[in-house]
C-alpha atoms as a PDB file:
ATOM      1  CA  UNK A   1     189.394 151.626 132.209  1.00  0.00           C
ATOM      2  CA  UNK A   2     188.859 149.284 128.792  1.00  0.00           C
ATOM      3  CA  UNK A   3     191.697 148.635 126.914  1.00  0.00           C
ATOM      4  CA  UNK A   4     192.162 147.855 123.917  1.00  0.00           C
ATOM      5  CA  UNK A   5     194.870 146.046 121.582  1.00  0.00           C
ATOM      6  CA  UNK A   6     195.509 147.804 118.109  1.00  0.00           C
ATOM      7  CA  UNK A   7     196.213 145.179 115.738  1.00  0.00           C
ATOM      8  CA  UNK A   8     197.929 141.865 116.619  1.00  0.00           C
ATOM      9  CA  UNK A   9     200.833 143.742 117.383  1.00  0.00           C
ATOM     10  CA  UNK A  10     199.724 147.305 118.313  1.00  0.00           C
ATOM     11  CA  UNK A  11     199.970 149.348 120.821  1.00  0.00           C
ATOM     12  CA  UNK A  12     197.680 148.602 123.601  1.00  0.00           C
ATOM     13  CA  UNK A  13     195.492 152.302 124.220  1.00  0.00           C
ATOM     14  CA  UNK A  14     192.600 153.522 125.973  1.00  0.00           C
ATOM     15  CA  UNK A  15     189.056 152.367 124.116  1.00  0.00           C
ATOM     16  CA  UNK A  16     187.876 156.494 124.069  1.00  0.00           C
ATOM     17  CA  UNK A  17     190.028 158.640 122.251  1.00  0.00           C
ATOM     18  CA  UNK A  18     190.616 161.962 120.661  1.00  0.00           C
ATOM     19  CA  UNK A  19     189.625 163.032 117.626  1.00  0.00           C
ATOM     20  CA  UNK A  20     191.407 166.102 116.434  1.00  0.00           C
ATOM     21  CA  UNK A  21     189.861 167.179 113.476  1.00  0.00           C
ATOM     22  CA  UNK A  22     187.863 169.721 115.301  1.00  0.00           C
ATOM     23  CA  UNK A  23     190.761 171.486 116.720  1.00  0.00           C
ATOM     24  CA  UNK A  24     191.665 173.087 112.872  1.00  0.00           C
ATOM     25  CA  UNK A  25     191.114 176.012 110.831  1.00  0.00           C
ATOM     26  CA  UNK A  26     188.984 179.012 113.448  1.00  0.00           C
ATOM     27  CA  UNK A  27     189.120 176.764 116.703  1.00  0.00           C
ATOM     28  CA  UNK A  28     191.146 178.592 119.790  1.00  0.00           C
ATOM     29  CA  UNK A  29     194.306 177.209 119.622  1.00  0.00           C
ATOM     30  CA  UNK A  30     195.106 177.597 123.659  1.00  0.00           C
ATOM     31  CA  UNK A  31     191.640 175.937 124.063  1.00  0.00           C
ATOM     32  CA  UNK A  32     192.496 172.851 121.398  1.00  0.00           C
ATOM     33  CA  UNK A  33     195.856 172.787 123.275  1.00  0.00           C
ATOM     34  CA  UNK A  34     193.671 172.566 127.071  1.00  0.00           C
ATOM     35  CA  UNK A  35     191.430 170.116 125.751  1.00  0.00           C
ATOM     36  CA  UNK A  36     194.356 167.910 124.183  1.00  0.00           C
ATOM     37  CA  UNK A  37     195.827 167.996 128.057  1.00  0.00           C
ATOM     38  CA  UNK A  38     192.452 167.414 129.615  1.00  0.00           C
ATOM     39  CA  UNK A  39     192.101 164.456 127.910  1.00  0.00           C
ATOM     40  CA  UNK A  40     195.278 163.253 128.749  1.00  0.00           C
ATOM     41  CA  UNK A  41     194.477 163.456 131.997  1.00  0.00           C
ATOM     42  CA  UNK A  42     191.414 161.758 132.299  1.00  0.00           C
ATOM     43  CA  UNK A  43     193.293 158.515 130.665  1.00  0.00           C
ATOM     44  CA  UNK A  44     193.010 159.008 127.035  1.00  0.00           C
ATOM     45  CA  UNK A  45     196.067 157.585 125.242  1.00  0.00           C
ATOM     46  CA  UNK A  46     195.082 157.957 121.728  1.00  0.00           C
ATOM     47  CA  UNK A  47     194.514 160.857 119.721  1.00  0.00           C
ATOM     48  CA  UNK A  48     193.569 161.106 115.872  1.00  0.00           C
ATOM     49  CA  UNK A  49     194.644 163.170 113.500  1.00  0.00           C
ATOM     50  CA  UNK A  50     195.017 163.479 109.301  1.00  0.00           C
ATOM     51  CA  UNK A  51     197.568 165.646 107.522  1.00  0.00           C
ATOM     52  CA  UNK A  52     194.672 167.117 105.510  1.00  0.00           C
ATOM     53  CA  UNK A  53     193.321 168.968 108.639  1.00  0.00           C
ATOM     54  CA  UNK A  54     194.037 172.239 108.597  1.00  0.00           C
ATOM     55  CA  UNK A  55     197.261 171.244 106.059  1.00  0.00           C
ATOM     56  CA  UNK A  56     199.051 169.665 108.897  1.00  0.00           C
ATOM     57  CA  UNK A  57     198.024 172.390 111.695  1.00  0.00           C
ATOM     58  CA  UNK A  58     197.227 169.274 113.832  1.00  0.00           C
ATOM     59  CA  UNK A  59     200.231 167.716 114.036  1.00  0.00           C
ATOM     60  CA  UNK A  60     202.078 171.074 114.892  1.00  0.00           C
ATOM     61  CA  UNK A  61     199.397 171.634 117.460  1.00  0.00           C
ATOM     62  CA  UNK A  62     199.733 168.194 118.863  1.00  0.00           C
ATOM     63  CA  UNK A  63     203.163 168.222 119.096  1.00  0.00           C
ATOM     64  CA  UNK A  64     202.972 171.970 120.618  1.00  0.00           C
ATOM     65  CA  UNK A  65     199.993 170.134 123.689  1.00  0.00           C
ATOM     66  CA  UNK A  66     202.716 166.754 123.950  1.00  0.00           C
ATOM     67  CA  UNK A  67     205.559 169.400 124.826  1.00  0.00           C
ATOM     68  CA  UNK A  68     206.776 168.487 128.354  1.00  0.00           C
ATOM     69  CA  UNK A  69     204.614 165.461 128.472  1.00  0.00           C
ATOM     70  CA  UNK A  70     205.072 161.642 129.027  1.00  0.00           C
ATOM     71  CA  UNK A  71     204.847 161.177 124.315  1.00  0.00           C
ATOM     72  CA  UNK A  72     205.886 157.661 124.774  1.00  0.00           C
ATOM     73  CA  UNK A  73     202.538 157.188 126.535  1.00  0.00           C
ATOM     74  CA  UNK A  74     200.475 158.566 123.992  1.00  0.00           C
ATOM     75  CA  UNK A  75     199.771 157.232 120.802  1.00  0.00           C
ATOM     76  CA  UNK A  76     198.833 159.190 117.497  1.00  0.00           C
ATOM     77  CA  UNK A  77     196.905 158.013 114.238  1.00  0.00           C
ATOM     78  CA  UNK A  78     197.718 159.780 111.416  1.00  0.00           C
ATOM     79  CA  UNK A  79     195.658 159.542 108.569  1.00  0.00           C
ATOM     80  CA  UNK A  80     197.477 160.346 105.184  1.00  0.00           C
ATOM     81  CA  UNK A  81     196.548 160.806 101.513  1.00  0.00           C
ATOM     82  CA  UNK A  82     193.026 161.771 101.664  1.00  0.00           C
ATOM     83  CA  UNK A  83     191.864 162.898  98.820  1.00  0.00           C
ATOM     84  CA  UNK A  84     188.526 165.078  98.584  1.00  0.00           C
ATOM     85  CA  UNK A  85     186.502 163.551  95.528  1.00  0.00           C
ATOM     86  CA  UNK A  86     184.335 165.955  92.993  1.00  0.00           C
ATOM     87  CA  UNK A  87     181.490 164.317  91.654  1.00  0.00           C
ATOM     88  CA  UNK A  88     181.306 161.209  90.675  1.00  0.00           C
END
């Protein structure tokens, strides 16, 4: 698998990961929580997320999938603050 260093510092995670975003609003939760633990198992280590998805119904439903898992070996980017702009 290609790894890759986040940062100088950073974690070191998987080069594929999960985007979330997809997993809010009418999506099957049981099936957003299934493909969260699929992807754990096929090596992913990284999943996105924003608090502006769904109003934070990814992070519950993330934390809900990591329940019973390894969390220290997954790591989660949160994007924060976004703001939806009108017209400019």
């Amino acid at each position: 698998m290609n790894y890759r260093q986040l940062g100088a510092t950073g974690p070191r995670v998987w080069a594929l990961g999960l985007d979330c975003m997809g997993m809010s609003g009418p999506a099957d939760r049981s099936e957003s929580i299934a493909a969260i633990h699929a992807a754990l198992d096929a090596g992913i280590t990284l999943l996105d997320t924003g608090d502006f998805y769904g109003s934070g119904h990814n992070e519950a439903l993330i934390g809900e999938a990591l329940k019973g898992t390894k969390r220290d070996s997954v790591v989660i980017s949160v994007k924060f603050s976004g703001r939806r702009l009108g017209r400019l």
